[in-house]
C-alpha atoms as a PDB file:
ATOM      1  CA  UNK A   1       0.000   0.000   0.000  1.00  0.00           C
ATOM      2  CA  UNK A   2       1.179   3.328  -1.360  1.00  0.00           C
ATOM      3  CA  UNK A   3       1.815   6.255   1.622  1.00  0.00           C
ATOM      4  CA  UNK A   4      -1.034   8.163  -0.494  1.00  0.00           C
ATOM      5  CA  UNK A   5      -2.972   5.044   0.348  1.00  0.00           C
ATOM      6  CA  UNK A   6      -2.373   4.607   3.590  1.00  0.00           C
ATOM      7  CA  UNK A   7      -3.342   8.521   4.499  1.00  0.00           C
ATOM      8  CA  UNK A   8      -7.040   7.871   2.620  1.00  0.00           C
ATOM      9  CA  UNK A   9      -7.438   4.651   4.919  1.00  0.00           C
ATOM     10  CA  UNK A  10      -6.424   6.680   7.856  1.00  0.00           C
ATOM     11  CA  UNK A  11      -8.592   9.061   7.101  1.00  0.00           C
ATOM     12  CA  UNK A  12     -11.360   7.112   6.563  1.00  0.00           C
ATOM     13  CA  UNK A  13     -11.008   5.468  10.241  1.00  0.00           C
ATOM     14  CA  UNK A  14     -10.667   9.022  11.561  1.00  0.00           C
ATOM     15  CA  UNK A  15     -13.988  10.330   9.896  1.00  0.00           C
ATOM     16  CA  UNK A  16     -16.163   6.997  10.444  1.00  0.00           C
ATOM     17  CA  UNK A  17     -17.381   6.696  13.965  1.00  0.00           C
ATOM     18  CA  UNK A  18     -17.841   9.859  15.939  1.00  0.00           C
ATOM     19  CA  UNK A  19     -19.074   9.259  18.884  1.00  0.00           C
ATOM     20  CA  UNK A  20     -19.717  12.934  20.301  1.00  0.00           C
ATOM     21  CA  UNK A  21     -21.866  13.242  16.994  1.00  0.00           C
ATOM     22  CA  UNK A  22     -24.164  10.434  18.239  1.00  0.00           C
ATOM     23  CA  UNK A  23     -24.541  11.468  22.045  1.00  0.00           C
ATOM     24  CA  UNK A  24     -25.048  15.173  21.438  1.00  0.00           C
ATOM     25  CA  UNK A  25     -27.426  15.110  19.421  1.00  0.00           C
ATOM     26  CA  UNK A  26     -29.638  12.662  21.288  1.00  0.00           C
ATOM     27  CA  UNK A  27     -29.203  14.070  24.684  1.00  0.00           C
ATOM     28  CA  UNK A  28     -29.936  17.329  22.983  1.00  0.00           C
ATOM     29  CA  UNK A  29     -33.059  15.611  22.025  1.00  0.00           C
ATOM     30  CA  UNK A  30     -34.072  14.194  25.144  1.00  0.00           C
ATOM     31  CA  UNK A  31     -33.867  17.693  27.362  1.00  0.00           C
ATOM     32  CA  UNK A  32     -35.351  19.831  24.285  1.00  0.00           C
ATOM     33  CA  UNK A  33     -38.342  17.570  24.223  1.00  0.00           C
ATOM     34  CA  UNK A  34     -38.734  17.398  28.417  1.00  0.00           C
ATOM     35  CA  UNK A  35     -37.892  21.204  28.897  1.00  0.00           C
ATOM     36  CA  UNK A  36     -40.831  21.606  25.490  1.00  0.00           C
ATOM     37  CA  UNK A  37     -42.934  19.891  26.738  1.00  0.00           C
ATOM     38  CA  UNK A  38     -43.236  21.049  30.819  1.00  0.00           C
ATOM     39  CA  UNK A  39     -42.878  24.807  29.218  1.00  0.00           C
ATOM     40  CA  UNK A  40     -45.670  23.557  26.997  1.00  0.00           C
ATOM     41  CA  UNK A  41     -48.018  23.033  30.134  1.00  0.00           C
ATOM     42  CA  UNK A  42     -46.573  26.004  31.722  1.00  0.00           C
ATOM     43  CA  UNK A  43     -47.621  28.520  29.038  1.00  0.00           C
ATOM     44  CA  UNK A  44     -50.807  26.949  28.275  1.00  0.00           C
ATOM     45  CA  UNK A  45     -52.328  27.005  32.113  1.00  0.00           C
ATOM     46  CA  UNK A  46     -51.121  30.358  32.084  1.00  0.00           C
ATOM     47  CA  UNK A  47     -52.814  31.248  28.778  1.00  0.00           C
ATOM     48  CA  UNK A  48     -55.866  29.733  30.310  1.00  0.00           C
ATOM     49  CA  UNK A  49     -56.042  32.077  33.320  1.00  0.00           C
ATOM     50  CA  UNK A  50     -55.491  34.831  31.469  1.00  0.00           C
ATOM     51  CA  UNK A  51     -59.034  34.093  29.645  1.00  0.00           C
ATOM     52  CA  UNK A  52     -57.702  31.737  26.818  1.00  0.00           C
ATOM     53  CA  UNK A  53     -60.370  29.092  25.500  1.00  0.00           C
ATOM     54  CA  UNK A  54     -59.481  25.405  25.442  1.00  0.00           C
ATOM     55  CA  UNK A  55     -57.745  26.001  21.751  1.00  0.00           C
ATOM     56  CA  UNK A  56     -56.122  29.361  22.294  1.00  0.00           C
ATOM     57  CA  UNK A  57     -54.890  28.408  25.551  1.00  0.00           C
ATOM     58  CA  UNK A  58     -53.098  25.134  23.561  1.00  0.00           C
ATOM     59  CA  UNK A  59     -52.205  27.067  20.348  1.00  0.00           C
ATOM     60  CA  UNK A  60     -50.174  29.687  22.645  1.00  0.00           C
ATOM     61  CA  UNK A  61     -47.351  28.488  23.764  1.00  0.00           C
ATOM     62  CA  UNK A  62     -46.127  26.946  20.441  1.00  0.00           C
ATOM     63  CA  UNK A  63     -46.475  30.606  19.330  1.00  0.00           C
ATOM     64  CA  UNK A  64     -43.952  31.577  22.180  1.00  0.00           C
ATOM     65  CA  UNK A  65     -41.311  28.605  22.391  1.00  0.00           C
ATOM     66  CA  UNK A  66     -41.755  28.729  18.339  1.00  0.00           C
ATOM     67  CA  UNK A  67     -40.310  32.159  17.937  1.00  0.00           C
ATOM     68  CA  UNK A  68     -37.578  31.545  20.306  1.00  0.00           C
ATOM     69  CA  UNK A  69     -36.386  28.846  18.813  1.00  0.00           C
ATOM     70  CA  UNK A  70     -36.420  30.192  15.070  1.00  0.00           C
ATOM     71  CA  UNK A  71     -34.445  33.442  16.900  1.00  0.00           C
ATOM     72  CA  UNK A  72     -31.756  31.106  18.490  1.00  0.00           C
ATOM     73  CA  UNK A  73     -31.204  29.107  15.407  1.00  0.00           C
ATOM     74  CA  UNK A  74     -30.776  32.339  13.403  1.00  0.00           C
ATOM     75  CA  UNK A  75     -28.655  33.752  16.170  1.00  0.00           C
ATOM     76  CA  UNK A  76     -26.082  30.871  15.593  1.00  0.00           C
ATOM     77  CA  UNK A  77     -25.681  31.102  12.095  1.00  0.00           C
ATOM     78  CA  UNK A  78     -22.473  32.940  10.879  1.00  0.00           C
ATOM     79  CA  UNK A  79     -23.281  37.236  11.483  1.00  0.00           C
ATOM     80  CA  UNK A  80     -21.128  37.863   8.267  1.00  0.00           C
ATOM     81  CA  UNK A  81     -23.381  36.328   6.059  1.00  0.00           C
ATOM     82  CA  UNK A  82     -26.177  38.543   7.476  1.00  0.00           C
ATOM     83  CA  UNK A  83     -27.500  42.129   7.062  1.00  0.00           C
ATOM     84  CA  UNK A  84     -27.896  44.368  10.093  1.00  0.00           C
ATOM     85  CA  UNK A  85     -31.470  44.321   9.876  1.00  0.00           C
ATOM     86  CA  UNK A  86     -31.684  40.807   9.608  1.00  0.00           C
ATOM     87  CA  UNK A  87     -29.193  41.164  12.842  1.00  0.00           C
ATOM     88  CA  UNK A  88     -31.706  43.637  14.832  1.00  0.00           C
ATOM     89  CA  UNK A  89     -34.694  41.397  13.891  1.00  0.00           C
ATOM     90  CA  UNK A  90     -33.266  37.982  14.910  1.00  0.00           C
ATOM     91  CA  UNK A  91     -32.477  39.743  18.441  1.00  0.00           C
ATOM     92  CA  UNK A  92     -35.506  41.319  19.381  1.00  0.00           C
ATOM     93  CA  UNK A  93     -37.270  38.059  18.897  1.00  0.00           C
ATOM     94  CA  UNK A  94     -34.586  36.261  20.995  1.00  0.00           C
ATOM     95  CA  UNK A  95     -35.001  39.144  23.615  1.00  0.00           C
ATOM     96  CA  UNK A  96     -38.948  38.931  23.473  1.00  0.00           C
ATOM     97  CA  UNK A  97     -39.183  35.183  23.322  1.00  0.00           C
ATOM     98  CA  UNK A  98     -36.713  34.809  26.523  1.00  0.00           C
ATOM     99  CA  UNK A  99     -38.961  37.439  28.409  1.00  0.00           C
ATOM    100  CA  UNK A 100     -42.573  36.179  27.612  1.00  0.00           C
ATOM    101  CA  UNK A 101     -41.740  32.649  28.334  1.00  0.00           C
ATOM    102  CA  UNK A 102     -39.833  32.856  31.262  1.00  0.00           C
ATOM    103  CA  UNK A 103     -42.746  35.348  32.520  1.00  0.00           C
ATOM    104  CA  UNK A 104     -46.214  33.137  31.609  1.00  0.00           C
ATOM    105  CA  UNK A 105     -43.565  29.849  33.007  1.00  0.00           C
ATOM    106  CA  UNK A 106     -42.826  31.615  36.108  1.00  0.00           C
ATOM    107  CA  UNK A 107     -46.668  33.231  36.345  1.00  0.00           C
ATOM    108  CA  UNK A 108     -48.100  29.653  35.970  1.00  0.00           C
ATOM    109  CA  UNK A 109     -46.425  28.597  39.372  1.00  0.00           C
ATOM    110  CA  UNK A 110     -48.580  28.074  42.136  1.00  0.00           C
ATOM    111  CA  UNK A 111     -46.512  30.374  44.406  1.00  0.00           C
ATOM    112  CA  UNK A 112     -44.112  32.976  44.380  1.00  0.00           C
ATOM    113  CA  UNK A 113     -41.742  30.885  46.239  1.00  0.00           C
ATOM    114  CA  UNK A 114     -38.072  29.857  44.932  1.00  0.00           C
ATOM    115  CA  UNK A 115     -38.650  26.182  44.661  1.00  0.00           C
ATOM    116  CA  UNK A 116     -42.515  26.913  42.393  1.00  0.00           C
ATOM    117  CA  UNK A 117     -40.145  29.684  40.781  1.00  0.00           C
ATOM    118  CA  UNK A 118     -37.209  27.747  39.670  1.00  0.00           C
ATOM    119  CA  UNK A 119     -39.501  24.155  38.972  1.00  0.00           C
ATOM    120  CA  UNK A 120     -41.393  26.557  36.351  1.00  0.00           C
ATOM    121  CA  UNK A 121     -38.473  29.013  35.040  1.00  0.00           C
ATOM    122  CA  UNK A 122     -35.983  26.013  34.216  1.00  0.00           C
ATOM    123  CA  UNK A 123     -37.870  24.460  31.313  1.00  0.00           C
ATOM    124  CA  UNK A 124     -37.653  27.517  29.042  1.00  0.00           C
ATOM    125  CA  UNK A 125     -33.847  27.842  29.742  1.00  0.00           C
ATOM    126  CA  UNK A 126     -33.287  24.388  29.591  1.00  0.00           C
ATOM    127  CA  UNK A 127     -35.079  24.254  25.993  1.00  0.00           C
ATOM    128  CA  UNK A 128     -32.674  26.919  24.524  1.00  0.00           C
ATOM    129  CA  UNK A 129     -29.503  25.706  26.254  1.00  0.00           C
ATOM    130  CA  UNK A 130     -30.672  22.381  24.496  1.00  0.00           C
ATOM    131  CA  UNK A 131     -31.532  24.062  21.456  1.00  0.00           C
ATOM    132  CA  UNK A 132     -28.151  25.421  21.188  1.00  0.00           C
ATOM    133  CA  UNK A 133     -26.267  22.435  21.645  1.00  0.00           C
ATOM    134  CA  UNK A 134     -28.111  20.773  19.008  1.00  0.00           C
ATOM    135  CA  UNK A 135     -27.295  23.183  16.395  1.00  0.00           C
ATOM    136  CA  UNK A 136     -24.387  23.886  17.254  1.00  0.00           C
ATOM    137  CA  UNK A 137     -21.981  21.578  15.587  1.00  0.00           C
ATOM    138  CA  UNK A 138     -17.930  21.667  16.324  1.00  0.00           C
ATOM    139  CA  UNK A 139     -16.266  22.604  13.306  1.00  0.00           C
ATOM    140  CA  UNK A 140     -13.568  19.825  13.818  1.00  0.00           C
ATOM    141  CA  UNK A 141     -15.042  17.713  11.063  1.00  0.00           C
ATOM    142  CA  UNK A 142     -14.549  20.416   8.476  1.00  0.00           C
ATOM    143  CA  UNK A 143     -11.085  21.309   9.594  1.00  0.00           C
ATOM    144  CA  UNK A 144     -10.283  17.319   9.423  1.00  0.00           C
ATOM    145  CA  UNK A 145     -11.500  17.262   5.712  1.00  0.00           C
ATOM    146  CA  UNK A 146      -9.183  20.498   4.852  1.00  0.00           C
ATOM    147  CA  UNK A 147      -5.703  18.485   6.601  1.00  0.00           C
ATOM    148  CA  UNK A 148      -7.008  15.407   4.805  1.00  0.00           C
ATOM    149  CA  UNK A 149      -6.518  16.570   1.462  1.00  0.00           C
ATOM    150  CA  UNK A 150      -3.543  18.402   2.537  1.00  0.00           C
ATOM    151  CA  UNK A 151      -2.080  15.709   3.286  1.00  0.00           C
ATOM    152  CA  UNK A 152      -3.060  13.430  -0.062  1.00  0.00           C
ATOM    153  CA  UNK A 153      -1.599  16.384  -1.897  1.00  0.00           C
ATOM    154  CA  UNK A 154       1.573  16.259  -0.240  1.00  0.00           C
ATOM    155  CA  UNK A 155       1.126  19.550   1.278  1.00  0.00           C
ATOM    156  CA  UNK A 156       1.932  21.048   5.045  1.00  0.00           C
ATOM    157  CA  UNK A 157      -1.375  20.891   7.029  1.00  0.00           C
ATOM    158  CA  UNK A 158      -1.779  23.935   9.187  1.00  0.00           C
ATOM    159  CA  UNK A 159      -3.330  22.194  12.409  1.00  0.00           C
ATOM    160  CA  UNK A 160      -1.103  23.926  14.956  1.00  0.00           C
ATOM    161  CA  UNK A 161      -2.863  27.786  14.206  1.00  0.00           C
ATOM    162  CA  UNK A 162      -6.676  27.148  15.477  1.00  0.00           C
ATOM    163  CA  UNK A 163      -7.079  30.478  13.535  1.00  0.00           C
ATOM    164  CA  UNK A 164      -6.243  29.640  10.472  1.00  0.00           C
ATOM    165  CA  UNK A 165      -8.563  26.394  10.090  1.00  0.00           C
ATOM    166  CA  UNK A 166     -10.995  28.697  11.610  1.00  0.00           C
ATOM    167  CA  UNK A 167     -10.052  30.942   8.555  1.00  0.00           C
ATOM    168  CA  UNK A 168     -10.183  28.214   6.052  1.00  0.00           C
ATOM    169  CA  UNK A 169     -13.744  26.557   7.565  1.00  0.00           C
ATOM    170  CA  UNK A 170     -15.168  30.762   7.446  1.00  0.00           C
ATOM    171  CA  UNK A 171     -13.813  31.186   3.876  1.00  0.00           C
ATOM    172  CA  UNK A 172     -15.528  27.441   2.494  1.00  0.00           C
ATOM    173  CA  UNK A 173     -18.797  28.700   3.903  1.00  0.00           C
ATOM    174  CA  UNK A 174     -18.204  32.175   2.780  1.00  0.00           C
ATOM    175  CA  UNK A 175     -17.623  30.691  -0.937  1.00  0.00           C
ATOM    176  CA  UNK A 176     -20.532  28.449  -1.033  1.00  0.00           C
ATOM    177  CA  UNK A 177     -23.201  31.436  -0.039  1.00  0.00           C
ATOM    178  CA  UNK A 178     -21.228  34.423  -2.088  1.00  0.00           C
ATOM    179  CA  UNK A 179     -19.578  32.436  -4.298  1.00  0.00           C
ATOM    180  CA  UNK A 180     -16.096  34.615  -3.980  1.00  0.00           C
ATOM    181  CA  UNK A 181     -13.271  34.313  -1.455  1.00  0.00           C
ATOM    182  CA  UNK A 182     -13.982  35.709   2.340  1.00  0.00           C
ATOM    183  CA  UNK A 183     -12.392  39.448   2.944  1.00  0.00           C
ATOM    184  CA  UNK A 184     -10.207  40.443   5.721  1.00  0.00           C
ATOM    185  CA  UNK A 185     -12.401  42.465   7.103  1.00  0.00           C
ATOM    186  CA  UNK A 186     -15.071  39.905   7.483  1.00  0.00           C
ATOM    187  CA  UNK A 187     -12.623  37.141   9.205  1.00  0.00           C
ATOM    188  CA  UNK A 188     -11.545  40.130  11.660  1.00  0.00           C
ATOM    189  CA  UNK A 189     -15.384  40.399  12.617  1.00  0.00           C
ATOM    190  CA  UNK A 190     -15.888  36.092  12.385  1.00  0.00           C
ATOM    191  CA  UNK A 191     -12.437  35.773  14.539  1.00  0.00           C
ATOM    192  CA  UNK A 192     -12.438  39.498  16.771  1.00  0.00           C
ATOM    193  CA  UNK A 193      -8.650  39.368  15.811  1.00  0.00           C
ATOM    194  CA  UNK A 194      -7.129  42.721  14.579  1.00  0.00           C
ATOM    195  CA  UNK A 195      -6.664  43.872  11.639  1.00  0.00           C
ATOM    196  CA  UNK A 196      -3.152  43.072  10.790  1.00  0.00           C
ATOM    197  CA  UNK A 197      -3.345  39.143  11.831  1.00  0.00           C
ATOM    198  CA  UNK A 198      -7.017  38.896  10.147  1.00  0.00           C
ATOM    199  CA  UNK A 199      -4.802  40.272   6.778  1.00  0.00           C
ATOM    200  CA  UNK A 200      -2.067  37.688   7.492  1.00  0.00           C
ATOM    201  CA  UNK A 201      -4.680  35.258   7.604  1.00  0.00           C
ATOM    202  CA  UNK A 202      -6.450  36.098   4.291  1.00  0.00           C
ATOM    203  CA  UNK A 203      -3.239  35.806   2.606  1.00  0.00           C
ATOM    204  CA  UNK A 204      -2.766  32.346   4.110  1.00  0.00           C
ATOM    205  CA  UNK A 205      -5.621  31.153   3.194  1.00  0.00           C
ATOM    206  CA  UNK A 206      -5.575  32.681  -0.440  1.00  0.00           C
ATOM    207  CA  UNK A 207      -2.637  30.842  -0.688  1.00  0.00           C
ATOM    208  CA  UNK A 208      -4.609  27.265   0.838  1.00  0.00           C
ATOM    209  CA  UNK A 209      -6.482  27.981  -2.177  1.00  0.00           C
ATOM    210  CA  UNK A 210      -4.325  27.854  -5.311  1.00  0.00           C
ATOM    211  CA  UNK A 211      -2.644  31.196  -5.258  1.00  0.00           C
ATOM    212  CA  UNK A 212      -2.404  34.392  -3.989  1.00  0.00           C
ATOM    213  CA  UNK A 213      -5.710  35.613  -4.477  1.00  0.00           C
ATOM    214  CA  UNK A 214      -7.227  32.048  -4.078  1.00  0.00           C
ATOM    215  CA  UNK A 215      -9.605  30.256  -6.662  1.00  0.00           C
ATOM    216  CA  UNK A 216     -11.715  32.872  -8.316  1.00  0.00           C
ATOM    217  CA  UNK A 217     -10.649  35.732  -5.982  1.00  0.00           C
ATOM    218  CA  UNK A 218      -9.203  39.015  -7.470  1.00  0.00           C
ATOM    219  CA  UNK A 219      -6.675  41.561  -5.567  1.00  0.00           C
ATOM    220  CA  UNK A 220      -9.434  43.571  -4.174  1.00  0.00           C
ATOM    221  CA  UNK A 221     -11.288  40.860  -2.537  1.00  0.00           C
ATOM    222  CA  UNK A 222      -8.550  40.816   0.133  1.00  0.00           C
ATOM    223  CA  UNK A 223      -9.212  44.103   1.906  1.00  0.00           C
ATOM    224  CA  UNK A 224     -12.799  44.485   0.374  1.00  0.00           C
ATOM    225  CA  UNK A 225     -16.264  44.222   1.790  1.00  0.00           C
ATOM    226  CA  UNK A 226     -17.520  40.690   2.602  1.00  0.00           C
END
């Protein structure tokens, strides 16, 4: 077996069985569909004592917990590859769903006592916590793919700067949605590095990419808007 050979096998073994992507996602699961449902019967015997009929008073809460849960998906997708009103609108339904379903969770508890508080408050925080987990993926598997064919190619994999494959995973997804190389300017944002390093790293990755000003990149994409 060739040495080419032997780095596709290992790679293969590496990227076959992950067991964090198994567990996470059904524990994630689990809590997301206990915390759902007991903020579920939270909201809707508070729906009903605020004059709700039978079918309002079920209809409600899926009204609440839904628009929190759209907000905090859209909250972790990338902010460069969103406008600023798309920004402001994402977080004042984050902001609004967090305050009207920890209020009708914690108004539905029988007393105004810390133990009645808490049992009726954790549900909604547990179901975004839970939430968040779920979507939130490591971007390890992305990073592995990049050194993979680094190393099939023969080339240097740059695994020991955690900002670069950040770099390199930012610019992929940048290219896929935009369909040109990521800018400096947006990886300084992505990374909250300054704006020498995030130009260092544009240049490195440009280079990951074929060439100076990567594949179908042009000088001014470098310094340019997103």
């Amino acid at each position: 077996m060739s040495a080419v050979d032997e780095q596709r096998a290992s790679a293969g073994i590496r990227s076959g069985f992950d067991l964090d992507a198994w567990i996470r996602p059904v524990c994630a699961l689990v809590v997301a569909g206990v915390a759902a449902y007991a903020s579920y019967v939270h909201q809707r015997e508070f729906a009903r004592q605020g004059g709700a009929d039978a079918v309002s008073a079920s209809l409600w809460p899926l009204s609440v917990d839904g628009l929190l849960l759209l907000a905090t998906v859209g909250l972790l997708k990338p902010s460069g590859l969103r406008t600023r009103r798309a920004r402001g609108a994402v977080w004042t339904a984050f902001l609004l769903g967090i305050a009207v379903s920890l209020a009708a969770n914690v108004a539905a508890a029988p007393a105004l006592e810390w133990k009645p508080v808490l049992v009726a408050g954790w549900p909604p925080v547990a179901l975004l916590l839970s939430v968040e987990l779920l979507v939130h993926r490591p971007e390890r598997g992305m990073t592995d793919l990049l050194e993979d064919d680094a190393l099939v190619e023969g080339e240097h994999p740059q695994s020991d700067d955690p900002l670069l494959a950040r770099a390199l995973v930012l610019d992929a997804r940048h290219r896929d949605v935009r369909q040109r190389p990521i800018s400096a300017e947006t990886l300084r944002k992505e990374l909250h590095v300054g704006a020498e390093r995030s130009r260092q790293l544009t240049a490195l990755v440009r280079m990951s990419r074929g060439g100076p000003n990567g594949v179908g990149g042009s000088p001014d994409s470098a310094d340019g808007s997103g």
